[in-house]
N, C-alpha and C. Protein backbone atom coordinates (compact mmCIF):
# COMPACT_ATOMS: atom_id res chain seq x y z
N UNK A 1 134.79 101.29 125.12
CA UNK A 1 133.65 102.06 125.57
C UNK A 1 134.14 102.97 126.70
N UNK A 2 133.57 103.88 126.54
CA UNK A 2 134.24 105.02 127.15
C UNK A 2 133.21 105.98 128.23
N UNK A 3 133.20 106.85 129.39
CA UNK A 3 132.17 107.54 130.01
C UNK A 3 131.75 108.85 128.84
N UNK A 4 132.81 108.85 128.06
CA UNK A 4 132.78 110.14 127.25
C UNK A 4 131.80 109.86 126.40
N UNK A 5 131.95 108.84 125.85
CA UNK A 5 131.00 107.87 124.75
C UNK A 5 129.57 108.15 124.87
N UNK A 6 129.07 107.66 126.26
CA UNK A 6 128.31 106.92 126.89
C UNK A 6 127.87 107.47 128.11
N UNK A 7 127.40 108.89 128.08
CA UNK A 7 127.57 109.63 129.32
C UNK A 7 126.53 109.21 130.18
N UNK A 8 125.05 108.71 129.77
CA UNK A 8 123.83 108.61 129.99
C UNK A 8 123.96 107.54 130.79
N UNK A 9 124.70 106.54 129.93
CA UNK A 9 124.67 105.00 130.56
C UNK A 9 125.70 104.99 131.79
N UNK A 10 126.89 105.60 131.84
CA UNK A 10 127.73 105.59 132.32
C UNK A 10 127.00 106.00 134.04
N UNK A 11 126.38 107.17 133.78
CA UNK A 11 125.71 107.46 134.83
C UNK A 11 124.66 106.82 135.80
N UNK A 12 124.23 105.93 135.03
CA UNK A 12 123.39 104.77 135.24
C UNK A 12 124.34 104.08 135.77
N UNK A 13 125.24 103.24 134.88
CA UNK A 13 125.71 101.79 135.50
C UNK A 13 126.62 102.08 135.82
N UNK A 14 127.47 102.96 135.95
CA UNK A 14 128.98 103.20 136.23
C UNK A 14 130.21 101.93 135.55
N UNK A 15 131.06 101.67 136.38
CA UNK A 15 131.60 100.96 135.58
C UNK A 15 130.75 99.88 134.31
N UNK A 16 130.18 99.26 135.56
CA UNK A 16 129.63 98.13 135.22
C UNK A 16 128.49 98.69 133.32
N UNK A 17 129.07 99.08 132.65
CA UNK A 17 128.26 99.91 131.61
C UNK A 17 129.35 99.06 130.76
N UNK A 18 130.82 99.50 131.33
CA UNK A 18 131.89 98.59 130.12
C UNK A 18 131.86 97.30 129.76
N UNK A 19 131.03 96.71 130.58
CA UNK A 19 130.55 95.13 130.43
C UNK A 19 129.21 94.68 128.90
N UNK A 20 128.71 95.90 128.82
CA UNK A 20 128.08 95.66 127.86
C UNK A 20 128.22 96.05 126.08
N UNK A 21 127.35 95.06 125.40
CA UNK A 21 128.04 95.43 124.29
C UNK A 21 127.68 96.61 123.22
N UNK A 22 128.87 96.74 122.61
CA UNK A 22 128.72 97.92 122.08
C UNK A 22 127.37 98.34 121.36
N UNK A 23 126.44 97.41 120.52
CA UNK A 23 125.15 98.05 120.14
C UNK A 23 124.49 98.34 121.50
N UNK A 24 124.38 97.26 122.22
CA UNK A 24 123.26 97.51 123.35
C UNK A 24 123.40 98.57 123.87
N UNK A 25 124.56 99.03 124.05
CA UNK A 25 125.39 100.26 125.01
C UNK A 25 124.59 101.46 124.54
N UNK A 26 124.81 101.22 122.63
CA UNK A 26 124.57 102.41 122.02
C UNK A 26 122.93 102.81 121.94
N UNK A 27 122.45 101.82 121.96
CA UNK A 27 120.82 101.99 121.91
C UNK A 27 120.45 102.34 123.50
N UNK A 28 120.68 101.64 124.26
CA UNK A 28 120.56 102.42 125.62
C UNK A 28 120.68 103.83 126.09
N UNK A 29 122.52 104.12 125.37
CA UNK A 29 122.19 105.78 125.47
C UNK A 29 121.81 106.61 124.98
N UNK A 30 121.09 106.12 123.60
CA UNK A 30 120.15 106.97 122.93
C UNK A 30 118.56 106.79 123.25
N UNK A 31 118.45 106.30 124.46
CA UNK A 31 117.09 105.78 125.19
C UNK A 31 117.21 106.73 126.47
N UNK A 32 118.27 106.40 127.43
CA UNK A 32 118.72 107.40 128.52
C UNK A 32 118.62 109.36 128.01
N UNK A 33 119.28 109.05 126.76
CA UNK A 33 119.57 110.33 126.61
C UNK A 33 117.84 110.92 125.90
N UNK A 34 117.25 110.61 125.72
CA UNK A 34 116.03 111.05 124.89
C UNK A 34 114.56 110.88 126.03
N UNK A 35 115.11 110.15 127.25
CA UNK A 35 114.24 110.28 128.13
C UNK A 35 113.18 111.11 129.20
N UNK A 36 114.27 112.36 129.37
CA UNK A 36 114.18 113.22 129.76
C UNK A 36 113.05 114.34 129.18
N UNK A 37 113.46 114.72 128.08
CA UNK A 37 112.64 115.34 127.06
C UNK A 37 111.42 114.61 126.63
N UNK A 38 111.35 112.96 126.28
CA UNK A 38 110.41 112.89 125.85
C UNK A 38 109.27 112.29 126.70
N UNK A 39 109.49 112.17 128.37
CA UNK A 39 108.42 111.77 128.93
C UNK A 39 108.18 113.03 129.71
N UNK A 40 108.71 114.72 129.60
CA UNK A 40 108.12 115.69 130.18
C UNK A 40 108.43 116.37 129.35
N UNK A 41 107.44 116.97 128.46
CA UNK A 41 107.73 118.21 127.64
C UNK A 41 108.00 119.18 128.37
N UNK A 42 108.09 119.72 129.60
CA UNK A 42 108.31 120.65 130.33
C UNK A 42 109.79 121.11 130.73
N UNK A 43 110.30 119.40 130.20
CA UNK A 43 111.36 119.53 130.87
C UNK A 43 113.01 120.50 130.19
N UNK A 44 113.86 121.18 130.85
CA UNK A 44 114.68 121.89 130.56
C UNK A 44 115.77 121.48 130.74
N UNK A 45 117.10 121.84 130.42
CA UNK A 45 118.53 121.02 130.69
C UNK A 45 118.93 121.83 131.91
N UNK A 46 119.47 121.03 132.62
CA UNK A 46 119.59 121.55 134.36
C UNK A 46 118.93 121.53 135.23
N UNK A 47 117.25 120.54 134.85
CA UNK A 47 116.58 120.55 135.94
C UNK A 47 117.18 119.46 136.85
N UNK A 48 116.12 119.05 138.12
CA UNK A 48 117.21 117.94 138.76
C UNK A 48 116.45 117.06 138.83
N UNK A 49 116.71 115.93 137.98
CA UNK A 49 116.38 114.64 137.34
C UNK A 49 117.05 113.45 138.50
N UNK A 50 116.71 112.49 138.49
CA UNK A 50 117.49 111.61 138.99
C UNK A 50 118.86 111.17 138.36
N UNK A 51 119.00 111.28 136.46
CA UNK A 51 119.55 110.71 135.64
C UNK A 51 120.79 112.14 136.25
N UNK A 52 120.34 113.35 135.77
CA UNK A 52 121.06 114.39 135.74
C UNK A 52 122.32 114.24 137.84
N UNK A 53 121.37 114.04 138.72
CA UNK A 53 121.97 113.76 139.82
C UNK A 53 123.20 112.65 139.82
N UNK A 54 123.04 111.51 139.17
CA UNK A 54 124.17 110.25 138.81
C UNK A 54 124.62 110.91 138.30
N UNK A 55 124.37 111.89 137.31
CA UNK A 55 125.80 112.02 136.44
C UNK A 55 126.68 113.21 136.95
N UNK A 56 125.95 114.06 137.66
CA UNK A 56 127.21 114.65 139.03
C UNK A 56 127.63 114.25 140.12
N UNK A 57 126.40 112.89 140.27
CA UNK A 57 127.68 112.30 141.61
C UNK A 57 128.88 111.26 141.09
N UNK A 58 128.69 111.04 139.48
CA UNK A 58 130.00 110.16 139.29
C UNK A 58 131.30 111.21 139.05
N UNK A 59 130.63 112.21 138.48
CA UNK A 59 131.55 113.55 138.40
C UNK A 59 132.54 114.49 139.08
N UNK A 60 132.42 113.60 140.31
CA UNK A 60 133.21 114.11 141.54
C UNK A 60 132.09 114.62 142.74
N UNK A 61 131.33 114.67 142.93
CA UNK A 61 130.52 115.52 143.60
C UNK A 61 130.67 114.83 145.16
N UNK A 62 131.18 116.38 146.05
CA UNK A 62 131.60 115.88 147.31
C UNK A 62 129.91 116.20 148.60
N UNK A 63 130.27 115.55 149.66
CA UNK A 63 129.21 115.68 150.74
C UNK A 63 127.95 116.48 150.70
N UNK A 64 128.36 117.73 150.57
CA UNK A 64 127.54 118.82 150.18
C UNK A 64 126.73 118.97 149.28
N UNK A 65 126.97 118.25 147.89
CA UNK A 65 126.31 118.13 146.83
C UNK A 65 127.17 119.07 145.91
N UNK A 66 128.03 119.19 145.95
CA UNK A 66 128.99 120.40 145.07
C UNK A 66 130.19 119.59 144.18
N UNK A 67 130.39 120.32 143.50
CA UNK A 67 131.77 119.28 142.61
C UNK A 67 133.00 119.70 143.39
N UNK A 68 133.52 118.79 143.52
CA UNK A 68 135.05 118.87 143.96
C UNK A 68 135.64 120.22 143.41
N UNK A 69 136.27 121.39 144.07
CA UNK A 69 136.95 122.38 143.31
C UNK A 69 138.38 121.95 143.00
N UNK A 70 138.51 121.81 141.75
CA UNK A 70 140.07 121.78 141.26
C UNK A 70 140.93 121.91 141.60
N UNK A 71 140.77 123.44 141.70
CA UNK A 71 142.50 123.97 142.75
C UNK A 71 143.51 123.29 141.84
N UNK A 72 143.82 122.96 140.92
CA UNK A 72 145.00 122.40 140.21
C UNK A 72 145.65 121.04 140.54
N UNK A 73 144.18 120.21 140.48
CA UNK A 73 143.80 118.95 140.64
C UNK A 73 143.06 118.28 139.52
N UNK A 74 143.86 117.17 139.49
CA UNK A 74 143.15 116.69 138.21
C UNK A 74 142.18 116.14 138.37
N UNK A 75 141.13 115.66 137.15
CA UNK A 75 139.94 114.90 137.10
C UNK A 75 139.42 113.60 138.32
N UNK A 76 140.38 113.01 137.69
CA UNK A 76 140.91 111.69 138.84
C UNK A 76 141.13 112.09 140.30
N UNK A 77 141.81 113.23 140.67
CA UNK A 77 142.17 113.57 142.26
C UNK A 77 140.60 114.34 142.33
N UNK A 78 139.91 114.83 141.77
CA UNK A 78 138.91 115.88 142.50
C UNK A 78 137.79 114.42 142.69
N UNK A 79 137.56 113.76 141.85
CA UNK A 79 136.59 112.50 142.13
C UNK A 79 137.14 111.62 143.61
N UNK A 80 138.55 111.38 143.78
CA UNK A 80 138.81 110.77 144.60
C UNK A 80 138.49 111.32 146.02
N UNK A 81 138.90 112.73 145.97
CA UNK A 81 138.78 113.42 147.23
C UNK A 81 137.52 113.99 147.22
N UNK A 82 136.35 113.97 146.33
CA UNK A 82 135.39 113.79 146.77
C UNK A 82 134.40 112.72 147.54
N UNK A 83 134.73 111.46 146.85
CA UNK A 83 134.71 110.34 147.35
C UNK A 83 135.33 110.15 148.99
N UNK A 84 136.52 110.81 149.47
CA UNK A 84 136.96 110.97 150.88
C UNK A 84 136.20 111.21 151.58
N UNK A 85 135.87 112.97 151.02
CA UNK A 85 134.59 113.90 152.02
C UNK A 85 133.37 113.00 151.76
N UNK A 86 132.68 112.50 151.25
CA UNK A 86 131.36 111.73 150.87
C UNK A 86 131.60 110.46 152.10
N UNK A 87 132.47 109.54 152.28
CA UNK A 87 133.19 108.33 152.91
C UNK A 87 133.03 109.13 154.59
N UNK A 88 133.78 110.26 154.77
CA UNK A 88 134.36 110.58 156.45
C UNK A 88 133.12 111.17 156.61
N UNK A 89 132.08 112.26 155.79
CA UNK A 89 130.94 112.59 156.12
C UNK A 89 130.34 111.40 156.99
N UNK A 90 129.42 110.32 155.86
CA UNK A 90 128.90 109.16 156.28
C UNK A 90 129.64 108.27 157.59
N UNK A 91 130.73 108.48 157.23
CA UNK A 91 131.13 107.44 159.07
C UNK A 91 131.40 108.62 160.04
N UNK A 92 131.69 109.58 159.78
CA UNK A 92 130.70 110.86 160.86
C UNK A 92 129.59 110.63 161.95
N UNK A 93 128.89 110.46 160.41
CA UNK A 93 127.27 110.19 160.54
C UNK A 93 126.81 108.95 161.94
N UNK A 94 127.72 107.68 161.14
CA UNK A 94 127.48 106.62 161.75
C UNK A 94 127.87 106.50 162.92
N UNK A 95 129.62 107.21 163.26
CA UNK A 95 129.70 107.07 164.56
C UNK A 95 129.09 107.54 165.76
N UNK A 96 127.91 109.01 165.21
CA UNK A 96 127.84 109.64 166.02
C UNK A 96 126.59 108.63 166.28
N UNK A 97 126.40 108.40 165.60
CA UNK A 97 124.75 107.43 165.79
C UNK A 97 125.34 106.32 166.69
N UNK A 98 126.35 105.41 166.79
CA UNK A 98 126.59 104.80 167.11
C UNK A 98 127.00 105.46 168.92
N UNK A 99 127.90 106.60 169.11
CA UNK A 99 127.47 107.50 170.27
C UNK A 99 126.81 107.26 170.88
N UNK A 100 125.22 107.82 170.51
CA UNK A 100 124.42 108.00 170.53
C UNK A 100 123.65 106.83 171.54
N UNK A 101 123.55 105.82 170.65
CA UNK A 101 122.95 104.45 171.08
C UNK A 101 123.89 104.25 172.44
N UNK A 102 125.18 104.07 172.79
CA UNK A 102 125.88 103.30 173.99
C UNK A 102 125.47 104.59 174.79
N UNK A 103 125.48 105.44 174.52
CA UNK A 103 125.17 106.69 175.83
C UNK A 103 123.45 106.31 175.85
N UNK A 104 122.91 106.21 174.82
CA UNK A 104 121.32 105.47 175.74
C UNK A 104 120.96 104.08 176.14
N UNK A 105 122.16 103.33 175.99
CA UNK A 105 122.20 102.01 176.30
C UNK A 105 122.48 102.07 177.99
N UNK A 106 123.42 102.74 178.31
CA UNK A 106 124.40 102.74 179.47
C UNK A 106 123.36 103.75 180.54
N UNK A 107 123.20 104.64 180.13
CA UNK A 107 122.46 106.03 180.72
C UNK A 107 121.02 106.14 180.79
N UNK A 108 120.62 105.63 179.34
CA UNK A 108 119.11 105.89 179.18
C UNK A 108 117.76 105.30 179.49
N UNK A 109 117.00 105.56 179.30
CA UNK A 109 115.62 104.87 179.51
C UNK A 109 114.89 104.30 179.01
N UNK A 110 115.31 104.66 177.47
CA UNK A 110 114.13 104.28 175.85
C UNK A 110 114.55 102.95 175.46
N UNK A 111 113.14 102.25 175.22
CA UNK A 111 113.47 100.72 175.12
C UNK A 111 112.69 100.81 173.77
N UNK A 112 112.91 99.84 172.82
CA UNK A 112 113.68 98.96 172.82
C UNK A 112 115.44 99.71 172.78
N UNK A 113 116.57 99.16 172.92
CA UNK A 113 117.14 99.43 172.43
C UNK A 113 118.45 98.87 171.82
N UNK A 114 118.82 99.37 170.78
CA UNK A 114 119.33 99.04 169.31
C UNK A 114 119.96 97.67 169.45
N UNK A 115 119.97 96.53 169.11
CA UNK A 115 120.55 95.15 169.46
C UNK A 115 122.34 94.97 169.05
N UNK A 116 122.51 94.29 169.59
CA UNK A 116 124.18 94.13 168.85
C UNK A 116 124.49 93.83 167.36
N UNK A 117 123.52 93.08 167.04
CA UNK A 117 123.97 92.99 166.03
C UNK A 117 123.73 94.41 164.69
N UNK A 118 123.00 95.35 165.41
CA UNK A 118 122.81 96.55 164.56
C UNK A 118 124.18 97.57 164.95
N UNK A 119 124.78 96.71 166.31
CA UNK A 119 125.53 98.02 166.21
C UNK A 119 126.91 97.47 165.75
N UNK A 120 126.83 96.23 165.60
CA UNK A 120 128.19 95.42 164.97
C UNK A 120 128.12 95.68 163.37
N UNK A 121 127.20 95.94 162.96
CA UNK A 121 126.56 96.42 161.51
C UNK A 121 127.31 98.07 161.44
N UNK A 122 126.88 98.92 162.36
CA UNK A 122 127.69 99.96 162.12
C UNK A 122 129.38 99.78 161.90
N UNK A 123 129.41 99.21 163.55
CA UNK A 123 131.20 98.91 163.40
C UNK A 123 131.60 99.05 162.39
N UNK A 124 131.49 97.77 161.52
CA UNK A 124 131.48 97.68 160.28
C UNK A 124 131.81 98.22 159.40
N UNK A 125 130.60 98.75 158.96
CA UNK A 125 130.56 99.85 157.86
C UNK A 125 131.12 101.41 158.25
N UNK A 126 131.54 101.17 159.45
CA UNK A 126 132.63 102.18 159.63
C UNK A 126 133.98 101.81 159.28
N UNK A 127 134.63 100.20 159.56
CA UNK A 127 135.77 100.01 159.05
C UNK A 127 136.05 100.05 157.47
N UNK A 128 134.57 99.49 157.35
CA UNK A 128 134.80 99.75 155.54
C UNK A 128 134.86 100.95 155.30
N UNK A 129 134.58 101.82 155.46
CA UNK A 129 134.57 103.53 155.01
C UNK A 129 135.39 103.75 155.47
N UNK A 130 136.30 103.73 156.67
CA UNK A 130 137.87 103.86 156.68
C UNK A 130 138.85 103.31 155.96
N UNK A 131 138.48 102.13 155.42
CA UNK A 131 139.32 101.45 154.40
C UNK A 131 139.32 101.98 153.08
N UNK A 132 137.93 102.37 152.74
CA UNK A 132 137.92 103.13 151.51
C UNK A 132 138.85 104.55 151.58
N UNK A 133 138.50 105.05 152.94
CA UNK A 133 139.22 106.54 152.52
C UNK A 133 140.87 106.02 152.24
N UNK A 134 141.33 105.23 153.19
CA UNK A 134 142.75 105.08 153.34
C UNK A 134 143.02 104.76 151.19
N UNK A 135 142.06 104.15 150.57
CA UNK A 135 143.05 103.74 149.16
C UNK A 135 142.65 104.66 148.53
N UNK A 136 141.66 106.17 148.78
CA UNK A 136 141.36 106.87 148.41
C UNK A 136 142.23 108.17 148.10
N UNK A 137 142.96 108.25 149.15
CA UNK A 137 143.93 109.53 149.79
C UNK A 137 145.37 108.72 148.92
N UNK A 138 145.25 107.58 148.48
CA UNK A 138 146.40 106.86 147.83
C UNK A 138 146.15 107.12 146.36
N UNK A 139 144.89 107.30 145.82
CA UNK A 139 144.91 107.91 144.92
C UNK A 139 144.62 109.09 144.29
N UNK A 140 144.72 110.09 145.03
CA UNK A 140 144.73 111.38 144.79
C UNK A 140 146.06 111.77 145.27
């Protein structure tokens, strides 16, 4: 089973799509794929669906909402290094939030404010998103 196969489902479950079996697979993406059209007659190819959104963010689609540009990069490298920019965006995000909080912890006035264990939660999920980029940049 293949994403090529199975574009509908693929977009849905991502990997986790190869786990299932081949009829179910196949009746699913002829359910995914016929969904669109048949619960909005209105609807056109290229509108922005939720289904249609999964299947450009498995497609490479970096921070911005844009597909990875090629540049003479393959399939595999433009997904990965989108996945980078998507990863350093978000712990961007988090550190600055995290900023944010110790400069109004230390400085500020606004109570409540943010407990440790929310900001050990960031930590966190900042080391994980550094860990991801690091096997990311390994595969591109």
């Amino acid at each position: 089973m293949t994403a090529i196969e199975y574009p509908c489902l693929f977009a849905t479950l991502g990997e986790a799509a190869k786990q299932l079996p081949d009829e179910l697979a196949r009746a699913l993406e002829r359910t995914l794929a016929a969904t669109p059209a048949a619960n909005n007659p209105e609807y056109t190819p290229g509108s922005i669906t939720v289904l249609d959104c999964l299947q450009r963010i498995r497609q490479g689609e970096d921070a911005d909402g844009q597909p990875w540009p090629s540049d003479g990069h393959t399939p595999g490298q433009c997904r990965a290094l989108a996945g980078i920019d998507r990863a350093t965006a978000g712990q961007t995000f988090l550190l600055e939030l995290l900023h944010a909080t110790e400069r109004t912890r230390v400085d500020g006035d606004e109570d409540p404010q943010m407990g440790d264990a929310a900001r050990e939660g960031i930590l966190l999920a900042c080391r994980a998103l550094a860990e991801y980029v690091g096997v990311q940049v390994r595969a591109a």
